[in-house]
N, C-alpha and C. Protein backbone atom coordinates (compact mmCIF):
# COMPACT_ATOMS: atom_id res chain seq x y z
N UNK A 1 -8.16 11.93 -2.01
CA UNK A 1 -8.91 10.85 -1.41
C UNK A 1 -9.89 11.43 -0.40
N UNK A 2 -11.24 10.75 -0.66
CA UNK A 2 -12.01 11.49 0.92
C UNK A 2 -11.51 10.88 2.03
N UNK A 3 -11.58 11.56 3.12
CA UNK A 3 -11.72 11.05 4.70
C UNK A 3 -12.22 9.89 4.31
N UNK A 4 -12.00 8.77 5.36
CA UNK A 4 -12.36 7.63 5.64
C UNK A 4 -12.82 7.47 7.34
N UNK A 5 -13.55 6.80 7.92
CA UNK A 5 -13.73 6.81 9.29
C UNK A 5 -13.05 5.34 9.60
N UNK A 6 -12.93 5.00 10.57
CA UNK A 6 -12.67 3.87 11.66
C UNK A 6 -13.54 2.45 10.96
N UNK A 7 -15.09 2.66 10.70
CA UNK A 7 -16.20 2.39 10.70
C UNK A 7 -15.58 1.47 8.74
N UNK A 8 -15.30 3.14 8.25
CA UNK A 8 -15.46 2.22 6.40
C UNK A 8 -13.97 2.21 6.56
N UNK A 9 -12.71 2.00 7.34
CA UNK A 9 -11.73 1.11 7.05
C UNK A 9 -11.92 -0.15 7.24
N UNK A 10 -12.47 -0.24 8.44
CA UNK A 10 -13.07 -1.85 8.88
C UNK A 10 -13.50 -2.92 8.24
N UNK A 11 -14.50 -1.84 7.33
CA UNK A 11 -15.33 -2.30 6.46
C UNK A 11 -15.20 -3.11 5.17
N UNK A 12 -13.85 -2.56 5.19
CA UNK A 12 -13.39 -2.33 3.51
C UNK A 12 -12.39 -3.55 2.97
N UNK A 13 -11.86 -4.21 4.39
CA UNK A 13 -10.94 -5.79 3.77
C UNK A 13 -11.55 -6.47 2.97
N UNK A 14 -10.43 -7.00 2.32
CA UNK A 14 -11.56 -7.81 1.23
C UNK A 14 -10.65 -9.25 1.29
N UNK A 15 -9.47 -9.04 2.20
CA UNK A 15 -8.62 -10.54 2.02
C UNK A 15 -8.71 -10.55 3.80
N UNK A 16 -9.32 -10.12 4.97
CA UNK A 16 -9.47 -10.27 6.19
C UNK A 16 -10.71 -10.77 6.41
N UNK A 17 -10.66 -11.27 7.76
CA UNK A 17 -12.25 -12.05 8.14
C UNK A 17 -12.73 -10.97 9.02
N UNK A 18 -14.32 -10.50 9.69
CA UNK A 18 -14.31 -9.75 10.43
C UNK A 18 -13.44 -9.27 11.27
N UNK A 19 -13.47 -10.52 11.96
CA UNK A 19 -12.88 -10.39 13.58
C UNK A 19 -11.10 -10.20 13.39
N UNK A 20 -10.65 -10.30 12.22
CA UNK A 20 -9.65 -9.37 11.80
C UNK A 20 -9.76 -8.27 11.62
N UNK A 21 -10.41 -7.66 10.88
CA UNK A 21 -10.48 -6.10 10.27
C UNK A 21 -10.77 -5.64 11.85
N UNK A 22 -11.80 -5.82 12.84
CA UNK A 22 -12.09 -5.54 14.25
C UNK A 22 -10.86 -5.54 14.88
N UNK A 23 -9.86 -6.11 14.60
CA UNK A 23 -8.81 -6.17 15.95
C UNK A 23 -7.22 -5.19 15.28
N UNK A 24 -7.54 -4.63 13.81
CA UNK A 24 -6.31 -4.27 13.07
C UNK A 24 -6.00 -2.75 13.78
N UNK A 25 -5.32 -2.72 14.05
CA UNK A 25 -4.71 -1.58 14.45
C UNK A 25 -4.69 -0.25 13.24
N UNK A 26 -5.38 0.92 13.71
CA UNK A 26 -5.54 1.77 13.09
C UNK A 26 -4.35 2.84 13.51
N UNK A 27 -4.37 3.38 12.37
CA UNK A 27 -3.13 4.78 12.52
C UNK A 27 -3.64 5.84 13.63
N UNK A 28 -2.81 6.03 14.63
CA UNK A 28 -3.31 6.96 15.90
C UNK A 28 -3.80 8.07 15.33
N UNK A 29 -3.33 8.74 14.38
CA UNK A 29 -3.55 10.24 13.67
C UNK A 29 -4.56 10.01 12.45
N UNK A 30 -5.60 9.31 12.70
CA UNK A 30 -6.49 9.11 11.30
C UNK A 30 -7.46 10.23 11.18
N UNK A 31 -7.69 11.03 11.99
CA UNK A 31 -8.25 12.33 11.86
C UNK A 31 -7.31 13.31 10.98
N UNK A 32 -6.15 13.11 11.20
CA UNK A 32 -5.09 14.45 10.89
C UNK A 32 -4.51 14.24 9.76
N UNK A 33 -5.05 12.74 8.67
CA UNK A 33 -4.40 12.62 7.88
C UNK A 33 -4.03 13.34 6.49
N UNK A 34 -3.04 13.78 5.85
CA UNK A 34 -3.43 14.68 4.63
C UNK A 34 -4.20 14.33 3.24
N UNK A 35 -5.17 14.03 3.86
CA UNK A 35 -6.38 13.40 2.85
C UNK A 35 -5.94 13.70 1.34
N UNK A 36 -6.12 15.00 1.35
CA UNK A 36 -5.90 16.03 0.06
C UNK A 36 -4.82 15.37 -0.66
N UNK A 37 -4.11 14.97 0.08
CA UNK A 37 -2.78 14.89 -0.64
C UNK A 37 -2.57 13.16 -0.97
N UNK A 38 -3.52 12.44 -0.34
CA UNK A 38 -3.53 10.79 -0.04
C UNK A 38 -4.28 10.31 -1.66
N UNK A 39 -3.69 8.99 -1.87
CA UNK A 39 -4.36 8.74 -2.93
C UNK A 39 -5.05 7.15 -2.29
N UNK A 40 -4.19 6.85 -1.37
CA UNK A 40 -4.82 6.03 -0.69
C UNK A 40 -3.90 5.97 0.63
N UNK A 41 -4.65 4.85 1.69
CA UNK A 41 -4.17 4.91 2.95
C UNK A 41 -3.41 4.13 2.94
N UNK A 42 -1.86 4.34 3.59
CA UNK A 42 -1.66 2.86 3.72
C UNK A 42 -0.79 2.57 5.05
N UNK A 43 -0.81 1.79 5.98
CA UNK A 43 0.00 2.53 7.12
C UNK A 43 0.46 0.49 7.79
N UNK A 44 1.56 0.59 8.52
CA UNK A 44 2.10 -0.19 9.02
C UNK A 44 1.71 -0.34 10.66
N UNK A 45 1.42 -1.56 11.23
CA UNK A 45 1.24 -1.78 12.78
C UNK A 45 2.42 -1.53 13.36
N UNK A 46 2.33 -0.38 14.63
CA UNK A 46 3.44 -0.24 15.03
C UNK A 46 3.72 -1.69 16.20
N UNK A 47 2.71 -2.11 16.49
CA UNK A 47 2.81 -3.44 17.17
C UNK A 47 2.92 -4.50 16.65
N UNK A 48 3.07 -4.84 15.26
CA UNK A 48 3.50 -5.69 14.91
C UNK A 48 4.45 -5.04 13.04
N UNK A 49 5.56 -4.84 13.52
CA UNK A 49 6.24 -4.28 11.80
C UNK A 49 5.78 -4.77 10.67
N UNK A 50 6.12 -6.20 10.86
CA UNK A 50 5.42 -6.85 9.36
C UNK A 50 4.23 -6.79 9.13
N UNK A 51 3.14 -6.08 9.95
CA UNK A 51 1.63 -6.24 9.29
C UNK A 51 1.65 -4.53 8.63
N UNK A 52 1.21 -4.84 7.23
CA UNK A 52 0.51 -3.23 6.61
C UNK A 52 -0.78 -3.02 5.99
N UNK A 53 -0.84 -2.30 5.94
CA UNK A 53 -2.47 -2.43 4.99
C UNK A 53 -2.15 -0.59 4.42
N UNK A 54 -3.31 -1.25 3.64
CA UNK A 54 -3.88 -0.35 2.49
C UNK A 54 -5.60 -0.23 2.04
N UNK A 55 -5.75 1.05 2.05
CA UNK A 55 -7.26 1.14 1.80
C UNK A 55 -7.19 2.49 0.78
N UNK A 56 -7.50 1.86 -0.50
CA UNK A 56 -8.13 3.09 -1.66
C UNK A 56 -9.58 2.94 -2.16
N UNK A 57 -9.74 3.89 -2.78
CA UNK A 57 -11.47 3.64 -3.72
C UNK A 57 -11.21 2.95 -4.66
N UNK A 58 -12.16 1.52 -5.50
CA UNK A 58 -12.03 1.10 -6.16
C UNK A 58 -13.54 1.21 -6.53
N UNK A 59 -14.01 1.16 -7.59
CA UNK A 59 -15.29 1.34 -7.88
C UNK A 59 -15.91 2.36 -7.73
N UNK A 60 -15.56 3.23 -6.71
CA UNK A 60 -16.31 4.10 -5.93
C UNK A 60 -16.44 3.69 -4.30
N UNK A 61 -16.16 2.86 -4.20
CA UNK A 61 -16.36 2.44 -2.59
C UNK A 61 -14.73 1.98 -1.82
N UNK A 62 -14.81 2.36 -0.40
CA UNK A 62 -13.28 1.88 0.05
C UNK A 62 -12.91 0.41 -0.08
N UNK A 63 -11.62 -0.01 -0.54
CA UNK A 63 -11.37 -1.50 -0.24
C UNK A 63 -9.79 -1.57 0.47
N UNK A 64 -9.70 -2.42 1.01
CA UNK A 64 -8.40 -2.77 1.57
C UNK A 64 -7.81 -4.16 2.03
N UNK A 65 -6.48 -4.20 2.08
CA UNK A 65 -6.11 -4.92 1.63
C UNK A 65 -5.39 -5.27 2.72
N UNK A 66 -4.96 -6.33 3.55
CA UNK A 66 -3.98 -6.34 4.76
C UNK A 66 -2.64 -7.05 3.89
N UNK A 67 -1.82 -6.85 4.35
CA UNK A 67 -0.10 -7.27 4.37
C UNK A 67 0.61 -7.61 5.01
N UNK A 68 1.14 -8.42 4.34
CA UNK A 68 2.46 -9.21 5.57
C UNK A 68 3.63 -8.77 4.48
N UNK A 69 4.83 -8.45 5.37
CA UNK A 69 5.76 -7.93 4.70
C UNK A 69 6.79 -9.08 4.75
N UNK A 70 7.34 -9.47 3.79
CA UNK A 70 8.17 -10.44 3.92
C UNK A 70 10.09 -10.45 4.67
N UNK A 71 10.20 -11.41 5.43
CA UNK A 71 11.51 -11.48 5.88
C UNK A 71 12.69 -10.96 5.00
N UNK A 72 13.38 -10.35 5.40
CA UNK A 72 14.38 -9.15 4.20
C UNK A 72 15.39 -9.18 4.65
N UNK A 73 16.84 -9.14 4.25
CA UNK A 73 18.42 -9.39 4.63
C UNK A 73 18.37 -7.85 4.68
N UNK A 74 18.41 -7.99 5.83
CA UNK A 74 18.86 -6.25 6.68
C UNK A 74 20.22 -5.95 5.97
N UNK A 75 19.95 -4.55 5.74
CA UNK A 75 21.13 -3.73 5.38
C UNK A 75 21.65 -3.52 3.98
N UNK A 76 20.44 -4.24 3.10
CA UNK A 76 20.94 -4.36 1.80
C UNK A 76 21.22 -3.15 1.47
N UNK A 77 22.29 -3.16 0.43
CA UNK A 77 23.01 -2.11 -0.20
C UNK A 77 22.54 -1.81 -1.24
N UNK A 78 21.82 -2.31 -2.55
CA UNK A 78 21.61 -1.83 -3.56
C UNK A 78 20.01 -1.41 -3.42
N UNK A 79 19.59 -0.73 -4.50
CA UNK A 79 18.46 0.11 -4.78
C UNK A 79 17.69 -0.49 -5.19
N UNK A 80 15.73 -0.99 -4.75
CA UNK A 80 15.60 -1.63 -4.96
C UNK A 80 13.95 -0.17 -5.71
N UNK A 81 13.11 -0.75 -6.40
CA UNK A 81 12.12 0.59 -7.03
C UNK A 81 10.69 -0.16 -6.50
N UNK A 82 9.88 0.66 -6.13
CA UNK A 82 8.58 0.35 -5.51
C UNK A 82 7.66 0.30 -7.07
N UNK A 83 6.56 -1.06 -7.09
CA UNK A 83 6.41 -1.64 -8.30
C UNK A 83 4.93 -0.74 -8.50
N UNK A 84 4.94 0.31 -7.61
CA UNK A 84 3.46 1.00 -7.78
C UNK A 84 4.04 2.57 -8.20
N UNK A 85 4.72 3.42 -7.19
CA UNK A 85 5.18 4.20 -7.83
C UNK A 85 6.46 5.07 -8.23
N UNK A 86 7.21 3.86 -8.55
CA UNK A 86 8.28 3.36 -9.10
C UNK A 86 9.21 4.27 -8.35
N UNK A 87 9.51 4.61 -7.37
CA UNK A 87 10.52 5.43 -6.73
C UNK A 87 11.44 4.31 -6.13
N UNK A 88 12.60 4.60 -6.23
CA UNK A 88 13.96 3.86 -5.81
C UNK A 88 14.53 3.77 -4.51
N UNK A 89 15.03 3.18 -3.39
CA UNK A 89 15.41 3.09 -2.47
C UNK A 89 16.16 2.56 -2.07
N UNK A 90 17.13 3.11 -1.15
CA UNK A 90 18.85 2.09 -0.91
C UNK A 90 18.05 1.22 0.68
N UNK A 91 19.06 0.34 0.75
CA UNK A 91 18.62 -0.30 1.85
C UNK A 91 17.23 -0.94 2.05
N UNK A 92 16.74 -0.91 2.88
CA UNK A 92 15.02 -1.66 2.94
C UNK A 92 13.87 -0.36 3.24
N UNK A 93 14.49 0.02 2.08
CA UNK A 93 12.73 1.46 1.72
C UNK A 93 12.17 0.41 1.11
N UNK A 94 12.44 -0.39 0.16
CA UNK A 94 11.40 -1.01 -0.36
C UNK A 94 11.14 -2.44 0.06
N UNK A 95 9.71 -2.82 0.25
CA UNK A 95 9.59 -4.29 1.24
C UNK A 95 8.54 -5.10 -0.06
N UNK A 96 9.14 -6.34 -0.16
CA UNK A 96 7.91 -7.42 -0.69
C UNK A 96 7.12 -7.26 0.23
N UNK A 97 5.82 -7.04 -1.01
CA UNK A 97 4.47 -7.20 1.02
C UNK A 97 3.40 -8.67 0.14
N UNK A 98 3.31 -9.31 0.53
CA UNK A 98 2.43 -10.30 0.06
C UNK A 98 1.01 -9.75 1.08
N UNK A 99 -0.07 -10.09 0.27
CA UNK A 99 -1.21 -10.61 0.86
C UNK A 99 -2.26 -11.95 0.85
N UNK A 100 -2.79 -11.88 1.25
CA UNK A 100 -4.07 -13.54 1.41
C UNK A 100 -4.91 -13.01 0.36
N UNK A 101 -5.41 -13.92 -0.43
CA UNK A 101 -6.09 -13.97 -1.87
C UNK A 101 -7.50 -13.69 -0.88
N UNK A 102 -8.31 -12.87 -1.52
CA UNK A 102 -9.49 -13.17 -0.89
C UNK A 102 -10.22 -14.62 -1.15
N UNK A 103 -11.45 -14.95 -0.73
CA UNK A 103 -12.48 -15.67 -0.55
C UNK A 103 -11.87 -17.47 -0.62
N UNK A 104 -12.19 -18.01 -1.58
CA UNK A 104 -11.66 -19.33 -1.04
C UNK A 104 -10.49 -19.32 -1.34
N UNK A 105 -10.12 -18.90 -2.84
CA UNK A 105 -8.52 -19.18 -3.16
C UNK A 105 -7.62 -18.89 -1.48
N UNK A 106 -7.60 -18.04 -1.13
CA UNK A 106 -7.19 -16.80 -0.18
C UNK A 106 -7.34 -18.30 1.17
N UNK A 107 -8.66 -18.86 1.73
CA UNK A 107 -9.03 -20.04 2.43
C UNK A 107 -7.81 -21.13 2.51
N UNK A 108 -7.51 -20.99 1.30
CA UNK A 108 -6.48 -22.16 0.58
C UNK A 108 -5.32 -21.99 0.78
N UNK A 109 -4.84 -21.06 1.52
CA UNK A 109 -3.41 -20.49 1.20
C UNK A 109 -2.76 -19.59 0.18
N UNK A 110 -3.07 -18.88 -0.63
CA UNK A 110 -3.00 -18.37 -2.13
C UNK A 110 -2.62 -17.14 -1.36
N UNK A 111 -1.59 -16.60 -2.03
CA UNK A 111 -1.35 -15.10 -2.14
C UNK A 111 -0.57 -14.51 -3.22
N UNK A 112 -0.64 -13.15 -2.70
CA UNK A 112 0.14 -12.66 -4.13
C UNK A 112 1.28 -11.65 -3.55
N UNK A 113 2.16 -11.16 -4.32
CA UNK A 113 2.99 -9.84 -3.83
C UNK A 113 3.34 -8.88 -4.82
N UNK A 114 3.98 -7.84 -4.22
CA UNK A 114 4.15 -7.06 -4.84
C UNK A 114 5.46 -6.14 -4.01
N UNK A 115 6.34 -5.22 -4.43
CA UNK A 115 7.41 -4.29 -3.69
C UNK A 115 7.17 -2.81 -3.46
N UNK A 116 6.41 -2.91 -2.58
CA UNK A 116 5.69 -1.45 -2.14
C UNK A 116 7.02 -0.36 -1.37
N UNK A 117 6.84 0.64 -1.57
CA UNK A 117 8.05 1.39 -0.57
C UNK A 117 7.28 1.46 1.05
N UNK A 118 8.36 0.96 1.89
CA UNK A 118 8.21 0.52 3.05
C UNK A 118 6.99 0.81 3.82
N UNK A 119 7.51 2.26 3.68
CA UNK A 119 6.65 3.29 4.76
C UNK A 119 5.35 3.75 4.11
N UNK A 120 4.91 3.32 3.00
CA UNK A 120 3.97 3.02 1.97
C UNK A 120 2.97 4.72 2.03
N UNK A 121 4.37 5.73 2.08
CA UNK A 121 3.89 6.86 1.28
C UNK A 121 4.36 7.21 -0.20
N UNK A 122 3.62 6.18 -0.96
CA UNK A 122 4.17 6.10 -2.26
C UNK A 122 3.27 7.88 -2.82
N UNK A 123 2.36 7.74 -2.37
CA UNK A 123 1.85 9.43 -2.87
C UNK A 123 2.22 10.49 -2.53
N UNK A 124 2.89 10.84 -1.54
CA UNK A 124 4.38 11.37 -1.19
C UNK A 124 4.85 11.90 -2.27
N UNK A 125 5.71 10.57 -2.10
CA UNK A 125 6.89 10.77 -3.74
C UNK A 125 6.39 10.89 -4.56
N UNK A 126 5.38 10.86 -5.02
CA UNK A 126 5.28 11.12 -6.90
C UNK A 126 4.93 12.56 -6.73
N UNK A 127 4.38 13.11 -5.52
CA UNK A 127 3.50 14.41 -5.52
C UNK A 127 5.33 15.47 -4.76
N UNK A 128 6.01 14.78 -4.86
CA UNK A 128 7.42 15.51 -4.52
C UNK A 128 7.59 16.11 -3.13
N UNK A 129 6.47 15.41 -2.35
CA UNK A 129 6.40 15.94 -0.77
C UNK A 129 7.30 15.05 0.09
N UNK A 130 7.58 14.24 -0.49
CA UNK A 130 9.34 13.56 0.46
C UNK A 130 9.85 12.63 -0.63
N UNK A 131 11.05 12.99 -0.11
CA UNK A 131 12.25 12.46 -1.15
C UNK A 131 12.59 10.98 -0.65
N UNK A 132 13.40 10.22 -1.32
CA UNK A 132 13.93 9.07 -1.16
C UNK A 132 15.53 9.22 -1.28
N UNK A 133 15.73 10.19 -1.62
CA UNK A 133 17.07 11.01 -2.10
C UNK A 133 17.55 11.07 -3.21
N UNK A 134 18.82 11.45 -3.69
CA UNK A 134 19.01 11.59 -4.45
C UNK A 134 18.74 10.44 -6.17
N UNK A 135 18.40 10.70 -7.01
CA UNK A 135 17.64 10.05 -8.41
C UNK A 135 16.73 8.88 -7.66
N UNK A 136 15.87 9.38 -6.50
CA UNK A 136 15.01 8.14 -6.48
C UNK A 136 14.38 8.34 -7.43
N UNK A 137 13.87 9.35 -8.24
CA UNK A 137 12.88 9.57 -9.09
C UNK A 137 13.03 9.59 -10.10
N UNK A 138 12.67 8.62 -11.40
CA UNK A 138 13.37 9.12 -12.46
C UNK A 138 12.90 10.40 -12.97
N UNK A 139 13.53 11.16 -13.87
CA UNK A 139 12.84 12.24 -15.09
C UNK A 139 12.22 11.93 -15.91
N UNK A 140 10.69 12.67 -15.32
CA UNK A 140 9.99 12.34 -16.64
C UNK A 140 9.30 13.60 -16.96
N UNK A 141 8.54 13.52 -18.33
CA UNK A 141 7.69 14.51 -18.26
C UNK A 141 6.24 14.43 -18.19
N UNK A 142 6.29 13.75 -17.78
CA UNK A 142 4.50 13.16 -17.10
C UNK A 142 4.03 14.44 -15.89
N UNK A 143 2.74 14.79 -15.83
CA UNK A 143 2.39 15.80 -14.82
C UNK A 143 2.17 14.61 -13.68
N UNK A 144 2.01 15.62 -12.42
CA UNK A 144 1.76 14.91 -11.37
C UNK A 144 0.28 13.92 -11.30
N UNK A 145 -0.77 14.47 -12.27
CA UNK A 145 -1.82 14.10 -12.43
C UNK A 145 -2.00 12.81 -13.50
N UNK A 146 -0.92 12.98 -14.19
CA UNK A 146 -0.45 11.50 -14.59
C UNK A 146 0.39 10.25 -13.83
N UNK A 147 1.14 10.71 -13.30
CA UNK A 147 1.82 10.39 -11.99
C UNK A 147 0.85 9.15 -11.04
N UNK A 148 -0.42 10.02 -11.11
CA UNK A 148 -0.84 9.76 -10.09
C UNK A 148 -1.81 8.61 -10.84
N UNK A 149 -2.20 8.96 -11.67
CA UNK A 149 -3.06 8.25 -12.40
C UNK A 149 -2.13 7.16 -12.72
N UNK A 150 -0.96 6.85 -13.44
CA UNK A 150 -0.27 5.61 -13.35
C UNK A 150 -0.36 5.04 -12.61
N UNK A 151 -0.13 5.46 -10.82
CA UNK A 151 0.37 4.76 -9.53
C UNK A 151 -0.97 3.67 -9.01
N UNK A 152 -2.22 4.46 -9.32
CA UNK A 152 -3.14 4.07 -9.00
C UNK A 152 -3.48 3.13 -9.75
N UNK A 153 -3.07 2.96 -10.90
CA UNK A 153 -3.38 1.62 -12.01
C UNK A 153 -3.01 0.78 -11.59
N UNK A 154 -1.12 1.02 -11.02
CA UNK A 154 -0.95 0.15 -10.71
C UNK A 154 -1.10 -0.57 -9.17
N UNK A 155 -1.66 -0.04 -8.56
CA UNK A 155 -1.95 -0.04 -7.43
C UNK A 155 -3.81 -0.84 -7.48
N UNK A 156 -4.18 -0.47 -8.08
CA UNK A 156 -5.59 -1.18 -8.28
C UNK A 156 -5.04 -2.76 -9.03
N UNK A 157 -4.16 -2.66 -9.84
CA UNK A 157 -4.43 -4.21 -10.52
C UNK A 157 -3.75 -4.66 -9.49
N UNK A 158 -2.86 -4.40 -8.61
CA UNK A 158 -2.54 -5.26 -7.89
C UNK A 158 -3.87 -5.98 -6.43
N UNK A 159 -4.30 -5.28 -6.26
CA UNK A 159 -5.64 -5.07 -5.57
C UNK A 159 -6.53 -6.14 -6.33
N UNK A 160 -6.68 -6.08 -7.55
CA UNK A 160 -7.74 -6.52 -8.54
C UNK A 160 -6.66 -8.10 -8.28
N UNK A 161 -5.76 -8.23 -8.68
CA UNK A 161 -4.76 -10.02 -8.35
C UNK A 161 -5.56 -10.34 -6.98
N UNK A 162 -5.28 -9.59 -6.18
CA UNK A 162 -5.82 -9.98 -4.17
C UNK A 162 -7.15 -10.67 -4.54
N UNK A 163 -8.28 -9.88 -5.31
CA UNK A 163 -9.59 -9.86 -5.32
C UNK A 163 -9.60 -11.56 -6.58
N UNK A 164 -9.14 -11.46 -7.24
CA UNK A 164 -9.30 -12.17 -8.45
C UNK A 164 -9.31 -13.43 -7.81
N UNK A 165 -10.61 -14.95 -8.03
CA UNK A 165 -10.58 -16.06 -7.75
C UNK A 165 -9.82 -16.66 -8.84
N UNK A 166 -8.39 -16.35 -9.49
CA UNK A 166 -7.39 -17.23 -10.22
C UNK A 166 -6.12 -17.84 -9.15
């Protein structure tokens, strides 16, 4: 992923109103991030838990997406798999994150969701730079460059639902 500045995260909501994207809390370390290794951004308010966002290239240009993470029965026990890049997690690694539909639908109340892994370093895990532990991952024989190319499919159509006036 390239660097992104302050300036084209801001820029880039497509389900926020200005004076949202202006007041969203950015990741303290957005200089230091491992770009190289990012397929997109995605980071949680430490001032408020349930807000997350996400910003990848779609087209060629940044877009992003804000999140509300939905209310979750603490402590769950079983394994639940992140619907982008499918890695498994005990307890609440993985969170429903709904977002606001953009433009009017979005006006209207409309959203959509999806089960992102929490801490929403889903490019992490597929690239084997942190674990979820033991068989979060299934075996496959897909390269990482497929990996990645899946995650992002699915990671764009979900993006493309946010964007979509249905």
């Amino acid at each position: 992923m390239q660097p992104l500045t302050e300036t084209d995260i801001r820029a880039s909501f497509v389900n926020s109103t200005k004076g949202e994207a202006k007041r969203l809390v950015l990741p303290k370390d957005l200089a230091d991030q491992p770009w190289h290794d990012l397929d997109f951004l995605g980071w949680r308010d430490p001032a408020a838990p349930q807000r997350a966002y996400v910003v990848t290239s779609v087209g060629g240009s940044a877009t992003g997406v804000a999140l509300r993470l939905a209310d979750s029965s603490a402590g769950q026990r079983r394994r639940n798999m992140c619907a982008v890049c499918l890695t498994t997690h005990s307890g609440d690694g993985v969170s429903l994150m709904t977002a606001r539909k953009a433009g009017r639908s979005g006006q209207q109340g409309n959203s959509v969701g999806t089960y992102l892994c929490s801490d929403l370093a889903c490019s992490a895990y597929v690239r084997g730079l942190r674990s979820a532990g033991p068989g979060a991952r299934l075996q496959e024989s897909l390269s990482v460059e497929d990996l990645v190319e899946r995650m992002m499919g699915r990671l764009r159509a979900f993006i493309d639902s946010v964007t979509r006036d249905t």
